[in-house]
PDB file of N, CA and C in Angstrom:
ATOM      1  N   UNK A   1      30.286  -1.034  34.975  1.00  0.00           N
ATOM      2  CA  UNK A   1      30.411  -1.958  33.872  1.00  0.00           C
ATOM      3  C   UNK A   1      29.117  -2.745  33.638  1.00  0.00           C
ATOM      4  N   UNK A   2      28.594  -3.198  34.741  1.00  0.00           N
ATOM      5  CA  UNK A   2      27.289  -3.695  34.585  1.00  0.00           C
ATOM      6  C   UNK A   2      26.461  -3.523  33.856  1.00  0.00           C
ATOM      7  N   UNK A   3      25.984  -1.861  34.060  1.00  0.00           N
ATOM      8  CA  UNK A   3      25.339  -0.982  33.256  1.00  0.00           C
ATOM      9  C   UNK A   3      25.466  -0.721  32.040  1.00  0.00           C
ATOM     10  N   UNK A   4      26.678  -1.733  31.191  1.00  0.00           N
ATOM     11  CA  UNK A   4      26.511  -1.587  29.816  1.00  0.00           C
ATOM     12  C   UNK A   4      26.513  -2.468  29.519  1.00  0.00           C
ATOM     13  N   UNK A   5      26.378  -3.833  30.172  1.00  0.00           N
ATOM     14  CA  UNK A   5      26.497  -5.121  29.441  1.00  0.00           C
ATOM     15  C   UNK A   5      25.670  -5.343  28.391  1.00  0.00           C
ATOM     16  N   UNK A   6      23.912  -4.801  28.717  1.00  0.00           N
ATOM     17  CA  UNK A   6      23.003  -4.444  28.239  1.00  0.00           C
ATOM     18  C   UNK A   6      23.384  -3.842  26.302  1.00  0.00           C
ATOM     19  N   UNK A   7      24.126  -2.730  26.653  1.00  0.00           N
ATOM     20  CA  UNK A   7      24.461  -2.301  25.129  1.00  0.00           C
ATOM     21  C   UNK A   7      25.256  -3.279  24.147  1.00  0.00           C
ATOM     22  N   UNK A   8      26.280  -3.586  25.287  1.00  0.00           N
ATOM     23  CA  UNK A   8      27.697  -4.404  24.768  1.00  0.00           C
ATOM     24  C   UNK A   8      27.284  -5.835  24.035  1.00  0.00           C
ATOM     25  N   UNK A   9      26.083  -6.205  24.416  1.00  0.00           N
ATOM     26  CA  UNK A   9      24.966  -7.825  23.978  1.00  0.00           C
ATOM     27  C   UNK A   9      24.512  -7.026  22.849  1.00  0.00           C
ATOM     28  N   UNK A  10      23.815  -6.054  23.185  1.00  0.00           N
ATOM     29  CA  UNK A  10      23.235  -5.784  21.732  1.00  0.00           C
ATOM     30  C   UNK A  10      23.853  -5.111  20.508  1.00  0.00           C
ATOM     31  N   UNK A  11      25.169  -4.743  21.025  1.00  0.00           N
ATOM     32  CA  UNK A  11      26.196  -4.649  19.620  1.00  0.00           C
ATOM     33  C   UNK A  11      26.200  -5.698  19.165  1.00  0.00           C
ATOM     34  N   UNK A  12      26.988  -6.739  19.906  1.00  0.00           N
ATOM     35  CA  UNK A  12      27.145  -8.177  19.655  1.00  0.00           C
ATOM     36  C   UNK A  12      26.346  -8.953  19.059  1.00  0.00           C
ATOM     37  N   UNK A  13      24.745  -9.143  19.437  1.00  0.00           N
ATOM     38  CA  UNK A  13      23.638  -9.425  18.540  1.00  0.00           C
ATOM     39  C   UNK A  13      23.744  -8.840  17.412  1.00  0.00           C
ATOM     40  N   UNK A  14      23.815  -7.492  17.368  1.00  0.00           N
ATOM     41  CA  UNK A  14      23.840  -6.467  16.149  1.00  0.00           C
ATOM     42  C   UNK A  14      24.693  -7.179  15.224  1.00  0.00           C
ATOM     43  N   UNK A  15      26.105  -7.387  15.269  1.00  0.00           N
ATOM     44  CA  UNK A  15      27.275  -7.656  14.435  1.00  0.00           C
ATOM     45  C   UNK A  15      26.700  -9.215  14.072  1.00  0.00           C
ATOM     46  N   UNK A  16      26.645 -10.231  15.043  1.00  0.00           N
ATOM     47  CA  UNK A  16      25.704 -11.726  14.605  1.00  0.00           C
ATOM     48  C   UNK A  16      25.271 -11.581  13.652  1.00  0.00           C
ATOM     49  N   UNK A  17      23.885 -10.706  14.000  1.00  0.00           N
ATOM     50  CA  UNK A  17      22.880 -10.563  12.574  1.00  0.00           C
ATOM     51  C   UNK A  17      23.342 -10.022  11.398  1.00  0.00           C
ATOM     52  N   UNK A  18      24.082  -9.169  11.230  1.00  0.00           N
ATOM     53  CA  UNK A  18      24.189  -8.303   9.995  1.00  0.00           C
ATOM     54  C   UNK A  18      25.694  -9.209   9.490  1.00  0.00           C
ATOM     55  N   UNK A  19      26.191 -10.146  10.206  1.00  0.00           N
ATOM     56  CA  UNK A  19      27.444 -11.374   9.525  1.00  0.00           C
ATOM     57  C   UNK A  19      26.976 -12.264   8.974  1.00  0.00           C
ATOM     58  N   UNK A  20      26.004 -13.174   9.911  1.00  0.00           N
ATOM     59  CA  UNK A  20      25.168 -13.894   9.106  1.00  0.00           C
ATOM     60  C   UNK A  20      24.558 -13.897   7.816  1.00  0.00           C
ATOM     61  N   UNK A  21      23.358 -12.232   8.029  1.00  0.00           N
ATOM     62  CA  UNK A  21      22.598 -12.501   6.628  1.00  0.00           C
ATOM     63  C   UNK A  21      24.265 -12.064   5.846  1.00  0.00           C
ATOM     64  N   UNK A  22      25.149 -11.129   6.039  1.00  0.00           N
ATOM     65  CA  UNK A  22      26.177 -11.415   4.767  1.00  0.00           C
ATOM     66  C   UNK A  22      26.841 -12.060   4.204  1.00  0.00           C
ATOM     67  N   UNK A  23      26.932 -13.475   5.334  1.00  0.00           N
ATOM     68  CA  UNK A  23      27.623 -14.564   4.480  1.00  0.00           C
ATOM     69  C   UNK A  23      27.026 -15.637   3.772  1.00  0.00           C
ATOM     70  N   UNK A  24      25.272 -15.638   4.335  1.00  0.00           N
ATOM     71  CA  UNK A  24      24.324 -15.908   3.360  1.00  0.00           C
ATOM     72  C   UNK A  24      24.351 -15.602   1.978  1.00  0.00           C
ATOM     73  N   UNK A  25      23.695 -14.493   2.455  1.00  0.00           N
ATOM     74  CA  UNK A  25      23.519 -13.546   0.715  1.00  0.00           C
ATOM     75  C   UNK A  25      25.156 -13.557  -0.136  1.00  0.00           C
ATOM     76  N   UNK A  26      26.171 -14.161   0.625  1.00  0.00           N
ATOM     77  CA  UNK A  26      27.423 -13.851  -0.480  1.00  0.00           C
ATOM     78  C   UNK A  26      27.115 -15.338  -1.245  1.00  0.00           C
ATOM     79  N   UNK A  27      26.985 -16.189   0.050  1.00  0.00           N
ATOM     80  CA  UNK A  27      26.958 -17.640  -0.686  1.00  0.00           C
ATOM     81  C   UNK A  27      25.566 -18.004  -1.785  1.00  0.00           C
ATOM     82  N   UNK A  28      24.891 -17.014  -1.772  1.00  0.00           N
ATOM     83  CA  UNK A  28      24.113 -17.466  -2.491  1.00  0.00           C
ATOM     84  C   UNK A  28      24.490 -16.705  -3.800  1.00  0.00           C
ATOM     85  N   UNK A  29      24.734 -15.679  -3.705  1.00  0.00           N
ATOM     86  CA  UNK A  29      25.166 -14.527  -4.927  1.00  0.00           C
ATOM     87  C   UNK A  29      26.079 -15.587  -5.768  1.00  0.00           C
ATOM     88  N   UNK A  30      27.112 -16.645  -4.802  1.00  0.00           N
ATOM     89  CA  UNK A  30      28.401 -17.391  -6.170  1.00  0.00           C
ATOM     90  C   UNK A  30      27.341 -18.235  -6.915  1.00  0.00           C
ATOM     91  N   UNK A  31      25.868 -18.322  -7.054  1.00  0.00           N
ATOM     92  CA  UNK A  31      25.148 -19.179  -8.053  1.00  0.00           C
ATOM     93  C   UNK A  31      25.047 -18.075  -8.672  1.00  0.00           C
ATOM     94  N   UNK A  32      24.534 -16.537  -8.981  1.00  0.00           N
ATOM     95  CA  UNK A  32      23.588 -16.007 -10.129  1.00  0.00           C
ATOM     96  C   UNK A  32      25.195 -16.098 -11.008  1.00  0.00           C
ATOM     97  N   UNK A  33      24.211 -16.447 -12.022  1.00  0.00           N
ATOM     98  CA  UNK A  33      25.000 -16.048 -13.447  1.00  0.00           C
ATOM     99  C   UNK A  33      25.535 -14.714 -13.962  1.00  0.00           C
ATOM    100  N   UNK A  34      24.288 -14.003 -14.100  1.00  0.00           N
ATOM    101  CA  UNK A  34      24.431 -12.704 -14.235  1.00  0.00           C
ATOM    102  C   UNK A  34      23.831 -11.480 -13.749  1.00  0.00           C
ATOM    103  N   UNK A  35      24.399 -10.535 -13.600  1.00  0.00           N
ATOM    104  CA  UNK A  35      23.491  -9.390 -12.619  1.00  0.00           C
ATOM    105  C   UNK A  35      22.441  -8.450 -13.037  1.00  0.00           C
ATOM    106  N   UNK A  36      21.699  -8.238 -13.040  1.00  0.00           N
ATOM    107  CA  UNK A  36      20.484  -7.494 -13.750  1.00  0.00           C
ATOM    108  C   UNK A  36      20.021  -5.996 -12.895  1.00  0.00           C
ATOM    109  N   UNK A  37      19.874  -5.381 -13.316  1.00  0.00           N
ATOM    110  CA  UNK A  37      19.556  -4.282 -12.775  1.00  0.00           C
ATOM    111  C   UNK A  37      18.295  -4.437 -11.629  1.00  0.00           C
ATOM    112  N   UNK A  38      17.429  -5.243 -12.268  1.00  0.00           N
ATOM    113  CA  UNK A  38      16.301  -5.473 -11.069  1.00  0.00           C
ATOM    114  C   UNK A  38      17.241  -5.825  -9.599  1.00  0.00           C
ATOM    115  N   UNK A  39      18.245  -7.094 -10.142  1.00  0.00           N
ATOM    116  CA  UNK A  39      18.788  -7.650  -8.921  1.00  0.00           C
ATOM    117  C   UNK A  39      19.742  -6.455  -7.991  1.00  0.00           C
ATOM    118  N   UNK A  40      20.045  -5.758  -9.307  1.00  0.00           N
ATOM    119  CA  UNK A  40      21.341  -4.610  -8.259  1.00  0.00           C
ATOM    120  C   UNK A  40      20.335  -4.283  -7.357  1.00  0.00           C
ATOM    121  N   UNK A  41      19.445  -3.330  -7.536  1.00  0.00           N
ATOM    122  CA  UNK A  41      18.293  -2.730  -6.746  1.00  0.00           C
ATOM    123  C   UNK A  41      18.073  -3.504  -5.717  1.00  0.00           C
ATOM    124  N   UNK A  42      17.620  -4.845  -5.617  1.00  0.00           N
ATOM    125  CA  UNK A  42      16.667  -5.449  -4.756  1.00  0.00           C
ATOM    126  C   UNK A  42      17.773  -5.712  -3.922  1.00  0.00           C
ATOM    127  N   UNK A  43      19.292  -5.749  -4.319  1.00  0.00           N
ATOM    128  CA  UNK A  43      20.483  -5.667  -3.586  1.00  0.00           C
ATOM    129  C   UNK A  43      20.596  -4.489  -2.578  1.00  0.00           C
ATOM    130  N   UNK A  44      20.264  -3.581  -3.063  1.00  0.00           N
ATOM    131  CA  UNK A  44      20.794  -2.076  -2.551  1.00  0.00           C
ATOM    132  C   UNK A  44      19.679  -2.497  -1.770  1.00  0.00           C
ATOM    133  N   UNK A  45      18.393  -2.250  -1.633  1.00  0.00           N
ATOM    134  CA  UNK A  45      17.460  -2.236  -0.642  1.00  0.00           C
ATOM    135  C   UNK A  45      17.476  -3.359   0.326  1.00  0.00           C
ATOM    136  N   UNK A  46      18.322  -4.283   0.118  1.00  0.00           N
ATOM    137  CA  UNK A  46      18.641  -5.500   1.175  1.00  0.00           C
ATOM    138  C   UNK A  46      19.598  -4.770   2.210  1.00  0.00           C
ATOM    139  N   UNK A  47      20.356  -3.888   1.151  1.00  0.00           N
ATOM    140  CA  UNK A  47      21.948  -3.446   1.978  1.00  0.00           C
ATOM    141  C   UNK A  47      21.332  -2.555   2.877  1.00  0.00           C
ATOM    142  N   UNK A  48      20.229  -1.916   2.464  1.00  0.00           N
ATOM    143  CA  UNK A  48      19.624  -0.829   3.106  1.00  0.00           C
ATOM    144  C   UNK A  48      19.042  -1.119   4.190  1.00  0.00           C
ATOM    145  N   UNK A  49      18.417  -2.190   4.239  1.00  0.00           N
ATOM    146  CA  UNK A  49      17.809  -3.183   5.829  1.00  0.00           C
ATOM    147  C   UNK A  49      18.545  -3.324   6.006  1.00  0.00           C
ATOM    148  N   UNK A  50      20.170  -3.877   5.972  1.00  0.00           N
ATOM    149  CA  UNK A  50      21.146  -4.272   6.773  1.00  0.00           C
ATOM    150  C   UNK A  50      21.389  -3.314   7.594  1.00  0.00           C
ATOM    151  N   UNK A  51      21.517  -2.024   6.430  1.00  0.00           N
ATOM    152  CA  UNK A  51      22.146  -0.611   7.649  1.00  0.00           C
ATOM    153  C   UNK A  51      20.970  -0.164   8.925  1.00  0.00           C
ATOM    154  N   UNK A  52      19.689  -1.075   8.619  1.00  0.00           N
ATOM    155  CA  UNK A  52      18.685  -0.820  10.016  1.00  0.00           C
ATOM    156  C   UNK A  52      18.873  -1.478  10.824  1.00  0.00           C
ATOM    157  N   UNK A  53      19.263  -2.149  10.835  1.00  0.00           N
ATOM    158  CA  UNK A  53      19.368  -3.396  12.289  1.00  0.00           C
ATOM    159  C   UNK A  53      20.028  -2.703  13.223  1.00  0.00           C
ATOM    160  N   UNK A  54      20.904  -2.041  13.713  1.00  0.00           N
ATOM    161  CA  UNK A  54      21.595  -1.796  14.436  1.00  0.00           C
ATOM    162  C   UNK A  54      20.845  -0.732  15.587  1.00  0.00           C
ATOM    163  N   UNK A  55      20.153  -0.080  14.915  1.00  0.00           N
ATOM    164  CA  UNK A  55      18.907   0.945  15.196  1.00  0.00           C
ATOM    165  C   UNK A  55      17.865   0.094  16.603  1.00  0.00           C
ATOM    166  N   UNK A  56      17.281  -0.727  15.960  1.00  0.00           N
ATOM    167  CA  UNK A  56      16.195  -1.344  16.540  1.00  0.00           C
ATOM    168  C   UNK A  56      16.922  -2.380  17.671  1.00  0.00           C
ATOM    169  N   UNK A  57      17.831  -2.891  17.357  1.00  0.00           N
ATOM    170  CA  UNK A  57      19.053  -3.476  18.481  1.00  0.00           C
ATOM    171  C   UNK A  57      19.416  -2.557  19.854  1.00  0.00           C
ATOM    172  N   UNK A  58      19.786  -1.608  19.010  1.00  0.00           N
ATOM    173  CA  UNK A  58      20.154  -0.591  20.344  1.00  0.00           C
ATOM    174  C   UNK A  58      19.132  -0.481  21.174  1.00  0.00           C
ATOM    175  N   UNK A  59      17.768  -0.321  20.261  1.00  0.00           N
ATOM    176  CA  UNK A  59      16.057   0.054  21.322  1.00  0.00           C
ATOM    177  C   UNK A  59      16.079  -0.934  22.056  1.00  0.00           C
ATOM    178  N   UNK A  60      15.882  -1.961  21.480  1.00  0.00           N
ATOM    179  CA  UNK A  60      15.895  -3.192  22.323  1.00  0.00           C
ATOM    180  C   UNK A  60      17.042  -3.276  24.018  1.00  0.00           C
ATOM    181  N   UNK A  61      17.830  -2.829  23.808  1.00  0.00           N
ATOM    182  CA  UNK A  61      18.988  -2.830  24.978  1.00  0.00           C
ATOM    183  C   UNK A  61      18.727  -1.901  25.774  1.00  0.00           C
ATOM    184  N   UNK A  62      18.511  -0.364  25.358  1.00  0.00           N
ATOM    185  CA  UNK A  62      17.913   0.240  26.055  1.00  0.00           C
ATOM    186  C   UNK A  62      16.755   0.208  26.791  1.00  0.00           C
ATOM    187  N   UNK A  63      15.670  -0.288  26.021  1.00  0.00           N
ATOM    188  CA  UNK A  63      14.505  -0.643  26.603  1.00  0.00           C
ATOM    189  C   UNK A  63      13.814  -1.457  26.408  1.00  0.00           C
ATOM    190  N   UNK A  64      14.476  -3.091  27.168  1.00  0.00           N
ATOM    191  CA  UNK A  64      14.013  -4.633  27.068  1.00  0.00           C
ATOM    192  C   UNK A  64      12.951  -5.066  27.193  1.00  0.00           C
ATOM    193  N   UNK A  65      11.922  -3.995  27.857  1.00  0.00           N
ATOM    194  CA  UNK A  65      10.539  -4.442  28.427  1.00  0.00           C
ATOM    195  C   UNK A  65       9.784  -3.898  27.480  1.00  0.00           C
ATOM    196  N   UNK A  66       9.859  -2.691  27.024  1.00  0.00           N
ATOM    197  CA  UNK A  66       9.110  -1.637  25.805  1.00  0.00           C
ATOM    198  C   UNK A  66       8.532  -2.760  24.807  1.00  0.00           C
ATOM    199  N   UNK A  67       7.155  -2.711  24.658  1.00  0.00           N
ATOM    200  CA  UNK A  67       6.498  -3.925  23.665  1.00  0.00           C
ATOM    201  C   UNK A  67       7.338  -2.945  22.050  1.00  0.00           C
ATOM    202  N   UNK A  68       7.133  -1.803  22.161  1.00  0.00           N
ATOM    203  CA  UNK A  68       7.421  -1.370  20.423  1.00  0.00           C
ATOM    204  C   UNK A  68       8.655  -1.500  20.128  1.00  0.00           C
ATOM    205  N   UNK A  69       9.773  -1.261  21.492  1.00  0.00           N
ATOM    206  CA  UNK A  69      11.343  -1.924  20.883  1.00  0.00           C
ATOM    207  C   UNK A  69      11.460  -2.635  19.692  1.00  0.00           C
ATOM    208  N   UNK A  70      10.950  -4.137  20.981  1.00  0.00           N
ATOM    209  CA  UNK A  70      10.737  -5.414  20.532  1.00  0.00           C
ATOM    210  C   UNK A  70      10.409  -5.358  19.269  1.00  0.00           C
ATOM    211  N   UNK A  71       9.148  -5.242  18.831  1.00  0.00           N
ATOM    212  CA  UNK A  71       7.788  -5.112  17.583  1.00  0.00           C
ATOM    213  C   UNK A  71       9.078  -4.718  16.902  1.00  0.00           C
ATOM    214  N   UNK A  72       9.569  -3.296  16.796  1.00  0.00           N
ATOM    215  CA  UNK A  72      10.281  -2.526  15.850  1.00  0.00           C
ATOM    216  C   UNK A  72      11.501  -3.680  15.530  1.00  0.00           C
ATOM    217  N   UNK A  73      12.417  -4.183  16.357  1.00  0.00           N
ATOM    218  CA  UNK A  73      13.113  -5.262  15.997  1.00  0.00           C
ATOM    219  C   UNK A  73      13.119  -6.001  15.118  1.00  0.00           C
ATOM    220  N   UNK A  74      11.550  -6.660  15.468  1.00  0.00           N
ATOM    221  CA  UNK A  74      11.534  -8.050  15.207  1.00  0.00           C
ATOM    222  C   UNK A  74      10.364  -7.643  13.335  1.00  0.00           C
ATOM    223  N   UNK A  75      10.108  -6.555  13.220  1.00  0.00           N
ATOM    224  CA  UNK A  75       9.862  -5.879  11.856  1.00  0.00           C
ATOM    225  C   UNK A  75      11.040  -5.524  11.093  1.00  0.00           C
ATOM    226  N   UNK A  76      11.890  -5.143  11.421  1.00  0.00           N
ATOM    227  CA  UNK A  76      13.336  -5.355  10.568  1.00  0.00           C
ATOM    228  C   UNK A  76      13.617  -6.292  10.175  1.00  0.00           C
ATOM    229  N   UNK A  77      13.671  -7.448  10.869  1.00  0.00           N
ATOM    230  CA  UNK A  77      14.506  -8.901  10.934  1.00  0.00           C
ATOM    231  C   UNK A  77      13.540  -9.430   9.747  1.00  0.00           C
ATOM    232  N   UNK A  78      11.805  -8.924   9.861  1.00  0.00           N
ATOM    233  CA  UNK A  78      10.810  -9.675   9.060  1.00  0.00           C
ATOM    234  C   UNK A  78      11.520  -8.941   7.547  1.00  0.00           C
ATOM    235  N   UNK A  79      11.631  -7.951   7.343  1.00  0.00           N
ATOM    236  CA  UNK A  79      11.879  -6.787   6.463  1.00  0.00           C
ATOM    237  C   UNK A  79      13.309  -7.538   5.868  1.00  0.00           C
ATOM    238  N   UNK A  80      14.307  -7.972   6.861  1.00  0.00           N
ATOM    239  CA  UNK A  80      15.563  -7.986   6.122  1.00  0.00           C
ATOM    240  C   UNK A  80      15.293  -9.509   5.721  1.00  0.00           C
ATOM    241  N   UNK A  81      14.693 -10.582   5.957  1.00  0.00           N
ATOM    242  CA  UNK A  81      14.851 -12.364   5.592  1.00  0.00           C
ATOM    243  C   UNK A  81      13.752 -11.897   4.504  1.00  0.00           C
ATOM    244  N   UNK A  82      12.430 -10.976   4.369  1.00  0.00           N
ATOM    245  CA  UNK A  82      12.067 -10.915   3.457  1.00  0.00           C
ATOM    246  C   UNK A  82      13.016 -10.514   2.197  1.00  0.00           C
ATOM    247  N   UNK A  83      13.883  -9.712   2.373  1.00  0.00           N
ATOM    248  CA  UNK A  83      14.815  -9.118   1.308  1.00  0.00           C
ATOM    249  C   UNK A  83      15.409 -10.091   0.878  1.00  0.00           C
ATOM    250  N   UNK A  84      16.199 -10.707   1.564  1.00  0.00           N
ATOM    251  CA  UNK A  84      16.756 -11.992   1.857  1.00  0.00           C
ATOM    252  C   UNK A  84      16.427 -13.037   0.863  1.00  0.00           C
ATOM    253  N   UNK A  85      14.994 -13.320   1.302  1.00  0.00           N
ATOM    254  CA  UNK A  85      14.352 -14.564  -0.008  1.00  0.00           C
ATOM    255  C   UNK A  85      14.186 -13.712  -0.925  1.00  0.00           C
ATOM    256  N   UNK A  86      14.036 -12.273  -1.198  1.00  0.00           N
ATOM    257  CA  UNK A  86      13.480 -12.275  -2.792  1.00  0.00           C
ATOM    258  C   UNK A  86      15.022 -11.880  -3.701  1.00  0.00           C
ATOM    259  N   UNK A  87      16.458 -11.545  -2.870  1.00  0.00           N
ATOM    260  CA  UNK A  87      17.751 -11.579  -3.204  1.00  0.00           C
ATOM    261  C   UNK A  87      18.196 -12.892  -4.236  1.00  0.00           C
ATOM    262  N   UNK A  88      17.350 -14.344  -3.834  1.00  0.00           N
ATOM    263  CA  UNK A  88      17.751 -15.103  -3.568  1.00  0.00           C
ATOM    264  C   UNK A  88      17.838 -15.548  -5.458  1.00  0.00           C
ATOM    265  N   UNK A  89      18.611 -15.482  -5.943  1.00  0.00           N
ATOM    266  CA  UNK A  89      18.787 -15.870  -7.574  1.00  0.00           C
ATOM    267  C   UNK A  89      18.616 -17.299  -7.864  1.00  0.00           C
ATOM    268  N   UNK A  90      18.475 -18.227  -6.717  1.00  0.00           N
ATOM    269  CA  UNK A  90      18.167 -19.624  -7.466  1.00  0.00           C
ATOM    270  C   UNK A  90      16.576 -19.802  -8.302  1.00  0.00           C
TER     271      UNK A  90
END
C-alpha cells in the first residue's frame, strides 16, 4: 500500500487542480454576456490544458526527484492560469 500512496496524492492533486480551475472559470463565465466564437475557442483550448494535467501529475509521482517531471508540471499549470486569465470575460 505504501507503494502507491505516491500515485494515490497525485490523483488527488490531479482532481484539486482540474476542480479548482473549474469552479473558477464557471464563476467567472456567470459575468460574460455573450459568447463569441473567439471565446468558444479560447474555451476549448483551456478545456484542452485541463485534459493535460493529469499527465504531468502522474510524472511527477512517479518520478519526484526527475528535474523535467517537475519543469513539465509546473509548464502546464503556467499554460493552464495562462488560459485561465485570457478566458477571463471581465
Amino acid at each position: 500500500m505504501r507503494e502507491q500512496l505516491p500515485k494515490f496524492l497525485s490523483s488527488l492533486i490531479s482532481f484539486t487542480i482540474v476542480y479548482k480551475f473549474s469552479l473558477n472559470h464557471h464563476h467567472l463565465l456567470a459575468f460574460a454576456r455573450d459568447a463569441t466564437y473567439g471565446m468558444i475557442g479560447v474555451n476549448s483550448i483551456f478545456l484542452m490544458g485541463q485534459a493535460l494535467i493529469p499527465f504531468p501529475t502522474a510524472l511527477m509521482a512517479e518520478y519526484p526527484t526527475n528535474a523535467l517531471a517537475v519543469s513539465l508540471f509546473g509548464v502546464v499549470m503556467a499554460l493552464n492560469t495562462l488560459l485561465f486569465i485570457r478566458c477571463n470575460p471581465i
